[in-house]
Protein backbone atom coordinates (compact mmCIF):
# COMPACT_ATOMS: atom_id res chain seq x y z
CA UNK A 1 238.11 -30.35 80.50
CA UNK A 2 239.01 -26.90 81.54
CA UNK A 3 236.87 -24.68 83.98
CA UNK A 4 237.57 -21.54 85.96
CA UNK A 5 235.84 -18.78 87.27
CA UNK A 6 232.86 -17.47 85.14
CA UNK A 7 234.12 -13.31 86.01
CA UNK A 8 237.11 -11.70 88.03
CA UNK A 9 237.82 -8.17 89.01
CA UNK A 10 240.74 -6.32 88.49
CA UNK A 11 243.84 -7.45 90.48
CA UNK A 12 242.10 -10.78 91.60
CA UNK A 13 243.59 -14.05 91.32
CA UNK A 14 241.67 -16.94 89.54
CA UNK A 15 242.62 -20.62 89.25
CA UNK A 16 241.81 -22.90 86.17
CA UNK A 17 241.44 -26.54 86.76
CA UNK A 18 242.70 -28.86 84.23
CA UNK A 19 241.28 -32.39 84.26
CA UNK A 20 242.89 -34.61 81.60
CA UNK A 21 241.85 -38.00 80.81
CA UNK A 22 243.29 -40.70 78.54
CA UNK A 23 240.09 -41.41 76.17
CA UNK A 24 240.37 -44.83 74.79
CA UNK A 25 237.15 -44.14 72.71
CA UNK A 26 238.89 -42.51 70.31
CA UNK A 27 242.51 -43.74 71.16
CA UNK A 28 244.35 -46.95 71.28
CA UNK A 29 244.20 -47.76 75.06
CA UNK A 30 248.15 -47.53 75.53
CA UNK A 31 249.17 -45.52 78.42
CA UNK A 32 250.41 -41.60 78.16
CA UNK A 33 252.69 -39.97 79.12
CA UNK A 34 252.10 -36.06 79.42
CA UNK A 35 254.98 -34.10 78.23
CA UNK A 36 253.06 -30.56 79.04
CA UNK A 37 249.83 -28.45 80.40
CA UNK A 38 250.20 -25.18 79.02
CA UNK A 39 247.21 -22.28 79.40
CA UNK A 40 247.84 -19.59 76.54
CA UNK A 41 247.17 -16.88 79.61
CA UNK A 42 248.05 -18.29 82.53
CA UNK A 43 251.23 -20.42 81.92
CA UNK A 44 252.59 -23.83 82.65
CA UNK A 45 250.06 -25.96 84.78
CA UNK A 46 250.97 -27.82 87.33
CA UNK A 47 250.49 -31.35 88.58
CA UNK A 48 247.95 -31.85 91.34
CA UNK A 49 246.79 -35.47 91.48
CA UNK A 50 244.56 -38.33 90.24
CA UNK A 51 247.83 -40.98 89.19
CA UNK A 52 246.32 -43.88 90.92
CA UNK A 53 249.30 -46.47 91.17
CA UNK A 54 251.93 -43.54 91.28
CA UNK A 55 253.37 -45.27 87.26
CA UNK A 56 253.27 -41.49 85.79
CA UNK A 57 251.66 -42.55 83.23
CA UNK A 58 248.59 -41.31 82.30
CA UNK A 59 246.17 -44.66 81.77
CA UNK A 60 242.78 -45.56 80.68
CA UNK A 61 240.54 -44.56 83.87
CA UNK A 62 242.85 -42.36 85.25
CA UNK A 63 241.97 -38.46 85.37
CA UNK A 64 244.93 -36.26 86.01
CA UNK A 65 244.23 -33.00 87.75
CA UNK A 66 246.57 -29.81 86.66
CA UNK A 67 245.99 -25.86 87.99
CA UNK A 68 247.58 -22.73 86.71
CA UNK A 69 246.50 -19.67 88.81
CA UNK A 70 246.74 -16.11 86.67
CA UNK A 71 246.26 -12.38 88.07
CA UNK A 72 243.79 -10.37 86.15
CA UNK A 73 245.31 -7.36 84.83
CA UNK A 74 244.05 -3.68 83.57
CA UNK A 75 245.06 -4.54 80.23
CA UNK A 76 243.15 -7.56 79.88
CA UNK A 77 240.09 -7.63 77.28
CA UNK A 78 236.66 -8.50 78.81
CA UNK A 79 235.77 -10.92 78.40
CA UNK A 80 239.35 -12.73 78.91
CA UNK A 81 239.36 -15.81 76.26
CA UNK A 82 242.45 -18.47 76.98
CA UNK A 83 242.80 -21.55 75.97
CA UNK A 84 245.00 -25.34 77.09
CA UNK A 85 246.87 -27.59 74.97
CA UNK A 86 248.01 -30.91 76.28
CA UNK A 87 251.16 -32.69 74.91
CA UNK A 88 251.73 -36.19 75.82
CA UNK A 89 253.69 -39.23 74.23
CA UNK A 90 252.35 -42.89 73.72
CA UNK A 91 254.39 -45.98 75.45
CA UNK A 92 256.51 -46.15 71.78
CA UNK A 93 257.77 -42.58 71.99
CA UNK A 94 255.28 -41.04 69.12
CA UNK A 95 253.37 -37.74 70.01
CA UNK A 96 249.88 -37.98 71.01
CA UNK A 97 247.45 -35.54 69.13
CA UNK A 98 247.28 -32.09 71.29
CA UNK A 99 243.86 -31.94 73.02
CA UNK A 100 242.68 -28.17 73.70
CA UNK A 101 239.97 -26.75 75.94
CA UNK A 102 238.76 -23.23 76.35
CA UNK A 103 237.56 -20.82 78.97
CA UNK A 104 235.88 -17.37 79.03
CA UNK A 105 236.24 -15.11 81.68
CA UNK A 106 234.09 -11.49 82.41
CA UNK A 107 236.46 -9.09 83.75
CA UNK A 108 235.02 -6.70 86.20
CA UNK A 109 236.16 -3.59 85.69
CA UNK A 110 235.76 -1.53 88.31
CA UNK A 111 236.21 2.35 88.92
CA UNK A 112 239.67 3.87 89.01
CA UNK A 113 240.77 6.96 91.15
CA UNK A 114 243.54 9.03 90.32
CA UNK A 115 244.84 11.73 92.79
CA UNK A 116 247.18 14.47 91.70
CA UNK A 117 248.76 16.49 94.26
CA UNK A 118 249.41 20.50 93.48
CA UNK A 119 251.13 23.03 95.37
CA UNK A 120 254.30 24.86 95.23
CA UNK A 121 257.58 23.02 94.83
CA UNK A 122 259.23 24.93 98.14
CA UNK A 123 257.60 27.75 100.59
CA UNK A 124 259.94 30.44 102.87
CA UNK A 125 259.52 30.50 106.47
């Protein structure tokens, strides 16, 4: 599950928070390794807790927390749509199906002055 701020301004920092949790509804039950958290916007994730017995491996029950923290740009379009993919590996080696979550963010555009300074280039004494 992804989440994040629901709007930004201009310039501000925002954090997304990454939970990922090994669903043995749908899966086997073996233990995961995750090879990567990766936000299409705002990077690499990184690792911020939730492995239980400190294995680093990602088991049923456990909930692994990741963050990746992006600045909001001029450029960006409003709203700002990004998305996750998680990688992993089961305990034989063979890739786990990618699991994706999105996130849409309002950008707040605010006003923008511009000054432009006139006047001779030199002046005589």
């Amino acid at each position: 599950m992804k989440s994040g701020p629901a709007s930004a301004a201009v310039g501000e920092a925002v954090t997304y928070s990454f939970e990922v949790t090994n669903d043995d509804v749908t899966g086997d039950g073996s233990p995961i390794t995750v090879t990567s958290v990766t936000d299409d916007v705002a990077g690499a994730a990184a690792y911020v807790g939730g492995d239980t017995n400190g294995n680093s491996l990602l088991e049923v029950g456990e909930t692994w927390i990741y963050e990746a923290t992006y600045t909001v740009t001029l450029g960006d379009p409003d709203p700002l749509d990004n998305e996750v993919t998680v990688s992993g590996t089961d305990a034989d080696g063979d890739a786990v199906a990618d699991a994706t979550d999105t996130h849409s963010l309002d950008v707040d555009f605010g006003p923008v002055l511009d000054v432009v300074k006139s006047g001779p280039a030199s002046a005589a004494v």
